[in-house]
Every structure is written in structure tokens, then in C-alpha cells.
N, C-alpha and C. Protein backbone atom coordinates (compact mmCIF):
# COMPACT_ATOMS: atom_id res chain seq x y z
N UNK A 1 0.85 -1.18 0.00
CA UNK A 1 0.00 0.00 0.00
C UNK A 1 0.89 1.24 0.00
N UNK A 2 0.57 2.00 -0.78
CA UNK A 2 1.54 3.42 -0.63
C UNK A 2 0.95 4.72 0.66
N UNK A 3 2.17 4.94 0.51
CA UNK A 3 2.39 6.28 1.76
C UNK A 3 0.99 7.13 1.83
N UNK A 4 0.63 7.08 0.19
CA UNK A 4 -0.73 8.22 0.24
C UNK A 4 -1.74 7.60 -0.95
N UNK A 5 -2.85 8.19 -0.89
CA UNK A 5 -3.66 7.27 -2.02
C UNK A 5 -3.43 8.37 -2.99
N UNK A 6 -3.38 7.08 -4.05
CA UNK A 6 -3.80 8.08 -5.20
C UNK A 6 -4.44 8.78 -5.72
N UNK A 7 -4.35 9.54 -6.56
CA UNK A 7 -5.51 10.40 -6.99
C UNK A 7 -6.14 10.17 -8.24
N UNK A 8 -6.86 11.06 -8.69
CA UNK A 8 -7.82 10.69 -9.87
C UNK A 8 -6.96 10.85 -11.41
N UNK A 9 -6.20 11.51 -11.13
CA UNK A 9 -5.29 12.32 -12.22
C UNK A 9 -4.19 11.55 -12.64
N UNK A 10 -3.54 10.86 -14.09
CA UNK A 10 -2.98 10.02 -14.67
C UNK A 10 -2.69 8.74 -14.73
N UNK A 11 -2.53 8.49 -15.52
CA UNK A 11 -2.85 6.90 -16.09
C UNK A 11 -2.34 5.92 -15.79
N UNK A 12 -0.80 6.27 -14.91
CA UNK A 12 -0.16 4.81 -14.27
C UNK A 12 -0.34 5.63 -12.86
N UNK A 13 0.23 3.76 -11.66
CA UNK A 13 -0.55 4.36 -10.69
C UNK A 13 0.85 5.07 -10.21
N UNK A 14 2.03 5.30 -11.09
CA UNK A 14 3.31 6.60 -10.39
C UNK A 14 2.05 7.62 -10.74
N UNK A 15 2.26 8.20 -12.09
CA UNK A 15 1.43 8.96 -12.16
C UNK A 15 0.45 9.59 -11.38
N UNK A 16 -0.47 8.49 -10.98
CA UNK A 16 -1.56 9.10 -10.11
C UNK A 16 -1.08 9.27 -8.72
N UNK A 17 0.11 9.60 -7.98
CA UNK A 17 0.73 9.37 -6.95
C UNK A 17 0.59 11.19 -7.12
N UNK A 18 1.98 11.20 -8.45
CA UNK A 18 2.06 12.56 -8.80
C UNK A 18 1.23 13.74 -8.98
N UNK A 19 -0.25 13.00 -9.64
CA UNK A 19 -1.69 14.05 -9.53
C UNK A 19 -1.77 14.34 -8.99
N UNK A 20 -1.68 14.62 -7.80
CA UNK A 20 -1.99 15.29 -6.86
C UNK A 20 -1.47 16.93 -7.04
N UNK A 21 -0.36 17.05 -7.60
CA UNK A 21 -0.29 18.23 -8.30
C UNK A 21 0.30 18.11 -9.97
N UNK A 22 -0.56 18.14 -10.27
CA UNK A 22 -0.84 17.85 -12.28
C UNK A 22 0.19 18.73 -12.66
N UNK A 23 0.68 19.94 -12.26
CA UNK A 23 1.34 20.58 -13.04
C UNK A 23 2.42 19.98 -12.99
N UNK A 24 3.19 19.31 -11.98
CA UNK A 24 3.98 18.27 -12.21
C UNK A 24 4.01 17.24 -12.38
N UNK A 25 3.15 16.56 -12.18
CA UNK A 25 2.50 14.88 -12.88
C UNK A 25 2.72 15.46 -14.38
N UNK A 26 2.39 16.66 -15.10
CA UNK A 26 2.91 16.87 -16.75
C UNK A 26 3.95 17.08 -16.80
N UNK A 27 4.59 17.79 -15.91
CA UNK A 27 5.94 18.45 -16.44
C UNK A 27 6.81 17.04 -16.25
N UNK A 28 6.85 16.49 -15.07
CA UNK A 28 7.27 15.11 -14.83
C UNK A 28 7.51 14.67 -16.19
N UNK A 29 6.24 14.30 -16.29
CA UNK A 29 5.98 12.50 -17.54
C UNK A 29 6.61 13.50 -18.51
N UNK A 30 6.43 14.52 -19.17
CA UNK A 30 7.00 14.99 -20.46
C UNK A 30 8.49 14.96 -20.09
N UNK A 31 9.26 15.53 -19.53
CA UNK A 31 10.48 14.89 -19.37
C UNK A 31 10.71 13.70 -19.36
N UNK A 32 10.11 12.50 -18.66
CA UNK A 32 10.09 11.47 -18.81
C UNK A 32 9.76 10.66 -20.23
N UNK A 33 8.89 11.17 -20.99
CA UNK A 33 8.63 10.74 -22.47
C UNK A 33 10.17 11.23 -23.36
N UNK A 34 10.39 12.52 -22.72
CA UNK A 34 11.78 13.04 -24.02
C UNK A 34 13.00 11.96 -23.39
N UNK A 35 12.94 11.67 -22.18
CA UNK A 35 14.16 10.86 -21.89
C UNK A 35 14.01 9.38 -22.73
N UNK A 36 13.00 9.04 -22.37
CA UNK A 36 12.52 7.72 -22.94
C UNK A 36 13.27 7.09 -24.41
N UNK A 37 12.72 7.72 -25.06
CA UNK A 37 12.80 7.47 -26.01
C UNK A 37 14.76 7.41 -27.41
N UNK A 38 14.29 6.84 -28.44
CA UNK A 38 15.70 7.49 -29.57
C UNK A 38 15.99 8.61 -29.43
N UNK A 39 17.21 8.71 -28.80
CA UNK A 39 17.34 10.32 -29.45
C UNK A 39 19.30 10.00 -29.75
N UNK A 40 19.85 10.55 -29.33
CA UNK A 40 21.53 9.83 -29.15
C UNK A 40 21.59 8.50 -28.50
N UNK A 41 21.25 8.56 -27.91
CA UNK A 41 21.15 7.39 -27.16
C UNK A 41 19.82 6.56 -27.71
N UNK A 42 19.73 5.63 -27.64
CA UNK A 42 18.93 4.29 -28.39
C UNK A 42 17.93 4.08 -27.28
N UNK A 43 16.39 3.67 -27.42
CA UNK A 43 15.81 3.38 -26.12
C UNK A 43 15.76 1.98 -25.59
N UNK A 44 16.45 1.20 -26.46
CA UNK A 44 16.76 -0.02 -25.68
C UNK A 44 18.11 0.14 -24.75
N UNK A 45 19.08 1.13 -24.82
CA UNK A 45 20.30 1.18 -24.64
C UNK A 45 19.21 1.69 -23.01
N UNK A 46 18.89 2.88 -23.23
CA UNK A 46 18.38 3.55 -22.07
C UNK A 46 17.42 2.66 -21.27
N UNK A 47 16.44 1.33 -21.68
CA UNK A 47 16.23 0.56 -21.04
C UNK A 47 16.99 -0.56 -19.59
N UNK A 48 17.97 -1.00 -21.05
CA UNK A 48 18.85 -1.85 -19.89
C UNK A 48 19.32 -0.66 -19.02
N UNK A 49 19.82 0.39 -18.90
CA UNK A 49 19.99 1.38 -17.64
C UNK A 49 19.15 1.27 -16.59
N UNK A 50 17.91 1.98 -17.63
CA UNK A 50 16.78 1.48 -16.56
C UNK A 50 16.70 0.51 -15.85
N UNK A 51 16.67 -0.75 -16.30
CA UNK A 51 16.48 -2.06 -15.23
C UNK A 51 17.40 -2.20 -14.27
N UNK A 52 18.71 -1.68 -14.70
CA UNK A 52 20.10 -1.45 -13.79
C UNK A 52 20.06 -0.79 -12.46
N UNK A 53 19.32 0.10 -12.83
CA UNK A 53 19.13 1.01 -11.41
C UNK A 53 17.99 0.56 -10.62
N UNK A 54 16.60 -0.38 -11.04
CA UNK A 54 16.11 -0.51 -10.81
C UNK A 54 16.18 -1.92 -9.98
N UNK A 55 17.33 -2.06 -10.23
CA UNK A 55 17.24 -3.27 -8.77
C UNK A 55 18.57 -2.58 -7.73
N UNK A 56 19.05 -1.50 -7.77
CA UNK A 56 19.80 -1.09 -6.78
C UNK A 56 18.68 -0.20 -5.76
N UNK A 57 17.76 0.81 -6.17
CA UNK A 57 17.38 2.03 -6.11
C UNK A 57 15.34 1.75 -4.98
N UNK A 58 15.46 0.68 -4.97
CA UNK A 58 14.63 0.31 -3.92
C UNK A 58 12.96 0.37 -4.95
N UNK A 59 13.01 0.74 -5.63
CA UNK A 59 11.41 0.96 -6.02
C UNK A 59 10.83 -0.97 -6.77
N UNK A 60 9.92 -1.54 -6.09
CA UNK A 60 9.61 -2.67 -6.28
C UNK A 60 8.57 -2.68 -7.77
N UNK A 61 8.34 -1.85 -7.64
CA UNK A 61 7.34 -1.12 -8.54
C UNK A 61 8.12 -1.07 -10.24
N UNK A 62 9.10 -0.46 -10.27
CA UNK A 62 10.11 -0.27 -11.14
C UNK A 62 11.33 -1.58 -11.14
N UNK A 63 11.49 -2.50 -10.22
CA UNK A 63 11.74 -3.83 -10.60
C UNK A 63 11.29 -4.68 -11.08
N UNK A 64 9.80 -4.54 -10.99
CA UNK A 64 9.13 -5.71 -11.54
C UNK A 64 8.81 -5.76 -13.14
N UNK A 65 9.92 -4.79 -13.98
CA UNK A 65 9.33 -4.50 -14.97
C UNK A 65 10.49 -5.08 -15.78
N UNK A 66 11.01 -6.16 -15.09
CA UNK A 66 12.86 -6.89 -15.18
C UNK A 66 14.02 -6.33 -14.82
N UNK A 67 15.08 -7.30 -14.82
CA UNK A 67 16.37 -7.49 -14.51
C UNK A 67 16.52 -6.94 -15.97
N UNK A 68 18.28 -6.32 -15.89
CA UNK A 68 18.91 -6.33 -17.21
C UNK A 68 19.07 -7.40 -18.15
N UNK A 69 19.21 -7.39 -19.32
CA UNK A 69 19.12 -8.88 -20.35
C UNK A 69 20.28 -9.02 -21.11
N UNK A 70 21.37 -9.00 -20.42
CA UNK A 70 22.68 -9.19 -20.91
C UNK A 70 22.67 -9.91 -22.54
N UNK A 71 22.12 -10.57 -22.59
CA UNK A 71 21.95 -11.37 -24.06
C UNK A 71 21.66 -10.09 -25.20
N UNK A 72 21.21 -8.79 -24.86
CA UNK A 72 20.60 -7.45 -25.49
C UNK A 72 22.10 -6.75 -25.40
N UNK A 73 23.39 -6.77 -24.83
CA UNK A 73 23.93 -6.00 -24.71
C UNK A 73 24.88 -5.80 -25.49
N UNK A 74 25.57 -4.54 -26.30
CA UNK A 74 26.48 -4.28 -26.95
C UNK A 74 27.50 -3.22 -26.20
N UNK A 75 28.01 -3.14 -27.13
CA UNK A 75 29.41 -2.55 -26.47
C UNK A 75 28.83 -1.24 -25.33
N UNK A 76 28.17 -0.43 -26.37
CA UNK A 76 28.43 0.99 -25.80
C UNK A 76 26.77 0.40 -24.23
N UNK A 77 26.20 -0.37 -24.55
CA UNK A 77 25.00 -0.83 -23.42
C UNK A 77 25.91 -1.09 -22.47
N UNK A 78 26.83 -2.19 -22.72
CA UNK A 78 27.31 -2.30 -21.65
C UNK A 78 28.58 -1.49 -20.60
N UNK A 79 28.72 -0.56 -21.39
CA UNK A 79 29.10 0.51 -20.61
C UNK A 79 28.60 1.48 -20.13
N UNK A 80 27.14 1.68 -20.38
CA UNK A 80 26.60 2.53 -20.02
C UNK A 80 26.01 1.91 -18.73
N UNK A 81 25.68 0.46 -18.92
CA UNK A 81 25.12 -0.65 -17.70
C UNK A 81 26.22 -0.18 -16.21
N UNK A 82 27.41 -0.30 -16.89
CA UNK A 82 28.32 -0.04 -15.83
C UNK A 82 28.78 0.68 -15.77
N UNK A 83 28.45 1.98 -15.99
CA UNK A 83 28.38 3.38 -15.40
C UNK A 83 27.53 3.48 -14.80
N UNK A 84 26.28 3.07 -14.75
CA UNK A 84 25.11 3.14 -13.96
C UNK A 84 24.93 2.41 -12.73
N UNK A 85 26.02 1.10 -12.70
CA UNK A 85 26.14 0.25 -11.60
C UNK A 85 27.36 1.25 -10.92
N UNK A 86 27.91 1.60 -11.13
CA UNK A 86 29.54 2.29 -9.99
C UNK A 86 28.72 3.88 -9.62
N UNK A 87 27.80 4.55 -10.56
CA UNK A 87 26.32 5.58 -10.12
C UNK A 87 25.83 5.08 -8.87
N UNK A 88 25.30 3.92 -8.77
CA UNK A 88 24.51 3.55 -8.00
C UNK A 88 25.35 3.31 -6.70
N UNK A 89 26.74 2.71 -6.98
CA UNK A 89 27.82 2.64 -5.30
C UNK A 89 28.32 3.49 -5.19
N UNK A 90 28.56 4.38 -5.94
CA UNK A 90 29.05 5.49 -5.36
C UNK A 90 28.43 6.93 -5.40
N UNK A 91 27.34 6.66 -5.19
CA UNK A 91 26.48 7.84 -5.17
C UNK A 91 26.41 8.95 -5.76
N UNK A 92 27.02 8.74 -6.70
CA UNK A 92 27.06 9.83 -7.51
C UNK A 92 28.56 10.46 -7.50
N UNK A 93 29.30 10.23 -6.70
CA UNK A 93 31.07 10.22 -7.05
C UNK A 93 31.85 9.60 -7.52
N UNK A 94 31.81 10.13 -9.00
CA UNK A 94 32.50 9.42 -9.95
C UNK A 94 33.50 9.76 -10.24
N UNK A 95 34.72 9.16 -10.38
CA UNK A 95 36.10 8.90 -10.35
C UNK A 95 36.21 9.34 -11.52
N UNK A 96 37.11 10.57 -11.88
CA UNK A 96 37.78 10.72 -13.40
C UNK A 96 38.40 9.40 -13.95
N UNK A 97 38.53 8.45 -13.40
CA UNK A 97 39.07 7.54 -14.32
C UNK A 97 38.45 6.55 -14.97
N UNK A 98 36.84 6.26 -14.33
CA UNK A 98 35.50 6.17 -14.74
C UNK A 98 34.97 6.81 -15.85
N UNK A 99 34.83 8.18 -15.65
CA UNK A 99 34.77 9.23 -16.29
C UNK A 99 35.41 9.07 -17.58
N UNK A 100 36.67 8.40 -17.88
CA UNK A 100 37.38 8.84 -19.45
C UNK A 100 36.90 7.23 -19.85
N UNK A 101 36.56 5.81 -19.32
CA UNK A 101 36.02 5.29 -19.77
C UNK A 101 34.96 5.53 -20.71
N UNK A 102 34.04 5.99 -20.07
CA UNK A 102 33.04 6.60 -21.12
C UNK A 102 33.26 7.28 -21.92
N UNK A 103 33.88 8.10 -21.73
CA UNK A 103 34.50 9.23 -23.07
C UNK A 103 35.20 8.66 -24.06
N UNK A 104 35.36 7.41 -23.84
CA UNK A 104 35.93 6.86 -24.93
C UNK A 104 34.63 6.10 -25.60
N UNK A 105 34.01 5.51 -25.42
CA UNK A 105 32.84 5.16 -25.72
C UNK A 105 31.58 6.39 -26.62
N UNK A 106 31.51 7.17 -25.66
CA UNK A 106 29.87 7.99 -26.12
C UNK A 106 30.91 9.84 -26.47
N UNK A 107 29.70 10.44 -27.14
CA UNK A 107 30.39 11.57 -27.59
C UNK A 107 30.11 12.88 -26.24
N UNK A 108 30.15 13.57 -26.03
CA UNK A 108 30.03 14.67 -25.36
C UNK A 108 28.33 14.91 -25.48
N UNK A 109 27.62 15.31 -26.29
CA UNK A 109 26.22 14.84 -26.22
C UNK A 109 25.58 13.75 -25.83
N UNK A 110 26.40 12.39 -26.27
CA UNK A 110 26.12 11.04 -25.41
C UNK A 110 25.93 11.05 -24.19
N UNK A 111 27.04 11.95 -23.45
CA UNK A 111 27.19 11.59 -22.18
C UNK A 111 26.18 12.34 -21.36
N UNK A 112 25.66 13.74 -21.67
CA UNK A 112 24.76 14.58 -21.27
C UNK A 112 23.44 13.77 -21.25
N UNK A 113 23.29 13.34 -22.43
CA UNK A 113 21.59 12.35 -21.81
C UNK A 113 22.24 11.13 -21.37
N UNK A 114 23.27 10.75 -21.42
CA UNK A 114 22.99 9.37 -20.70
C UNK A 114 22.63 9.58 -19.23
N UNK A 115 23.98 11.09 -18.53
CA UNK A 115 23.63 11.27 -16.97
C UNK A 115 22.40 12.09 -16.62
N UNK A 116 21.52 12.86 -17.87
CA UNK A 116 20.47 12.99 -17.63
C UNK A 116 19.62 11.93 -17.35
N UNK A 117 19.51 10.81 -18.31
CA UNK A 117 18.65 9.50 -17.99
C UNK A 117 18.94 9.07 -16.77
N UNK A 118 20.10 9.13 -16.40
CA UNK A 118 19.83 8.25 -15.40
C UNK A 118 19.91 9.11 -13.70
N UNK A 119 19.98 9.76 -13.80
CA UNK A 119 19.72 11.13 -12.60
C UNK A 119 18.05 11.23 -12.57
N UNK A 120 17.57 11.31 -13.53
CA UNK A 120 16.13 11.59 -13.93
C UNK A 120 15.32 9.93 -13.15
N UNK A 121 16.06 9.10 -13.49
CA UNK A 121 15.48 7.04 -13.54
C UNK A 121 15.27 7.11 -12.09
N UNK A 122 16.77 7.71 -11.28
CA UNK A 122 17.25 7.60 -10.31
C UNK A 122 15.54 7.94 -9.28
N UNK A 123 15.70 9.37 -9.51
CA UNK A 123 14.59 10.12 -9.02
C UNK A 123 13.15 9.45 -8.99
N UNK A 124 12.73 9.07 -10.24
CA UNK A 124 11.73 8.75 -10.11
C UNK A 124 11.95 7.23 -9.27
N UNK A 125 12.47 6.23 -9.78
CA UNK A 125 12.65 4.78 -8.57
C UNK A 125 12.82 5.36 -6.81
N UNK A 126 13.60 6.80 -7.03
CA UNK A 126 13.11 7.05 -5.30
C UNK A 126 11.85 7.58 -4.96
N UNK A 127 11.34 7.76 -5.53
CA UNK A 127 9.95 8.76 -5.48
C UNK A 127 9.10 7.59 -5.45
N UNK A 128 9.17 6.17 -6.23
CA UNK A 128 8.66 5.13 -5.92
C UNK A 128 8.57 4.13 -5.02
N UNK A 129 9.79 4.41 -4.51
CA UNK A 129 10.55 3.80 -3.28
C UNK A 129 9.65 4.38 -2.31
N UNK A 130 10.20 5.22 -1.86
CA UNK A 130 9.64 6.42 -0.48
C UNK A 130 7.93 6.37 -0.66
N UNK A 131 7.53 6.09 -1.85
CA UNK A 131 6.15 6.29 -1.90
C UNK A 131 5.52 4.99 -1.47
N UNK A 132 6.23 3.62 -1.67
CA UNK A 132 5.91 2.61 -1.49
C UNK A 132 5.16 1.41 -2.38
N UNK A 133 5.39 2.31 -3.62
CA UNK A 133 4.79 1.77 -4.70
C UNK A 133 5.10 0.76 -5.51
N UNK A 134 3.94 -0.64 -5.43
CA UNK A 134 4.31 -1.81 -5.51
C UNK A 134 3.76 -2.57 -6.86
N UNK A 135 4.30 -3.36 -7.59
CA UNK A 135 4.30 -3.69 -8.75
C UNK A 135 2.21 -3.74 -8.95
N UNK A 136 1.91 -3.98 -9.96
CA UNK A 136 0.60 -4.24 -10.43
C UNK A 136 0.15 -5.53 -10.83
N UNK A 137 -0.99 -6.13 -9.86
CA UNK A 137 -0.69 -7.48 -10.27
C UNK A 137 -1.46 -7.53 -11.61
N UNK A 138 -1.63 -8.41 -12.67
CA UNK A 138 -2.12 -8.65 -13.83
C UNK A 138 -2.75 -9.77 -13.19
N UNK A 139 -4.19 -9.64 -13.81
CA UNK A 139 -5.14 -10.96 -13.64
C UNK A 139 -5.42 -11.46 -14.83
């Protein structure tokens, strides 16, 4: 059961957590739709991230939607996988020598949405976390 009930306002039940004030339940999800998706970064690439953080980052809600699928992974995935795993232990203090890993990998625009995606993933799996928000069962 979550911290607070939901409200009447958007279509998943994060969403309706967030209705409660719509002007950010939109501003939210529209950031969340531009992250989502192709843009430099690939949205399967930004997926496996997703699932990455989503079993460090406490939200049960946002685990249940899988584990990473290593069998999906290519070069630049799996460096982005593990940038997102040494993100997650070290809280966000990342080692310049971490740091030129990637730079060898993704371009200077790469790297801006990748740590947008996943600063942004981060947030919302805590917001799911703290909220208490638990997977959906399917009947």
C-alpha cells in the first residue's frame, strides 16, 4: 500500500501518486517521455539502464518490470550498464578515471543524456521507493 492514495489524475498508478499536483504529474511524464525514447542514445540502450538502477534504487514497482538482459547487450550498453552500476555505489562520485572510460565510448552529447537519464530514472525509482509503490498485479 503506498504512503498516500492516489488520486484521480494520470494513467499509471506513479502517475496518479504525482496528480496530486498535475502541473507536475505533466511536467514530470514529459520529461520522462523526451528521456525515454531514440534520441543519441537508443531506447533499448536507455532501457537496460533502466532495469540497472532498478534493482539497486529500492522501487519494487520499477523492478518488476525486469532485470537487465545481458543477451541485449552491446558494447556501448554495456558501458553505459556499468556506469550506472559504480552511479549507484558510489552515489554519484565518480572517479575521473570512470569518467574517461566513457568518453571513450559515447560523444560529449552522449554523455549529457545518458547522466540525464539516469539522474532523472534515479529520481523517479526514489519517489517510488519512499512512496511505497508496488508492482501491479495482472489478472
Amino acid at each position: 500500500m503506498t504512503v498516500i492514495n492516489p488520486s484521480n489524475i494520470g494513467d499509471t498508478p506513479f502517475q496518479k501518486l504525482l496528480g496530486h499536483n498535475p502541473k507536475v504529474m505533466e511536467a514530470w511524464s514529459t520529461l520522462g517521455n523526451v528521456l525515454e525514447v531514440d534520441d543519441l542514445l537508443s531506447s533499448d540502450l536507455k532501457e537496460q539502464v533502466r532495469r540497472t538502477l532498478a534493482q539497486s534504487n529500492g522501487c519494487e514497482y520499477c523492478k518488476a518490470k525486469g532485470k537487465p538482459d545481458p543477451d541485449l547487450f552491446d558494447e556501448k550498453i554495456s558501458v553505459a550498464v556499468g556506469f550506472a552500476e559504480v552511479f549507484v555505489k558510489q552515489k554519484g562520485d565518480i572517479s575521473s578515471s570512470i569518467l574517461d572510460v566513457v568518453k571513450q565510448s559515447f560523444t560529449e552529447a552522449e554523455i549529457s543524456e545518458l547522466l540525464a537519464f539516469i539522474c532523472f530514472t534515479t529520481a523517479q525509482q526514489y519517489f517510488g521507493s519512499i512512496m511505497k509503490l508496488e508492482p501491479v498485479e495482472v489478472s
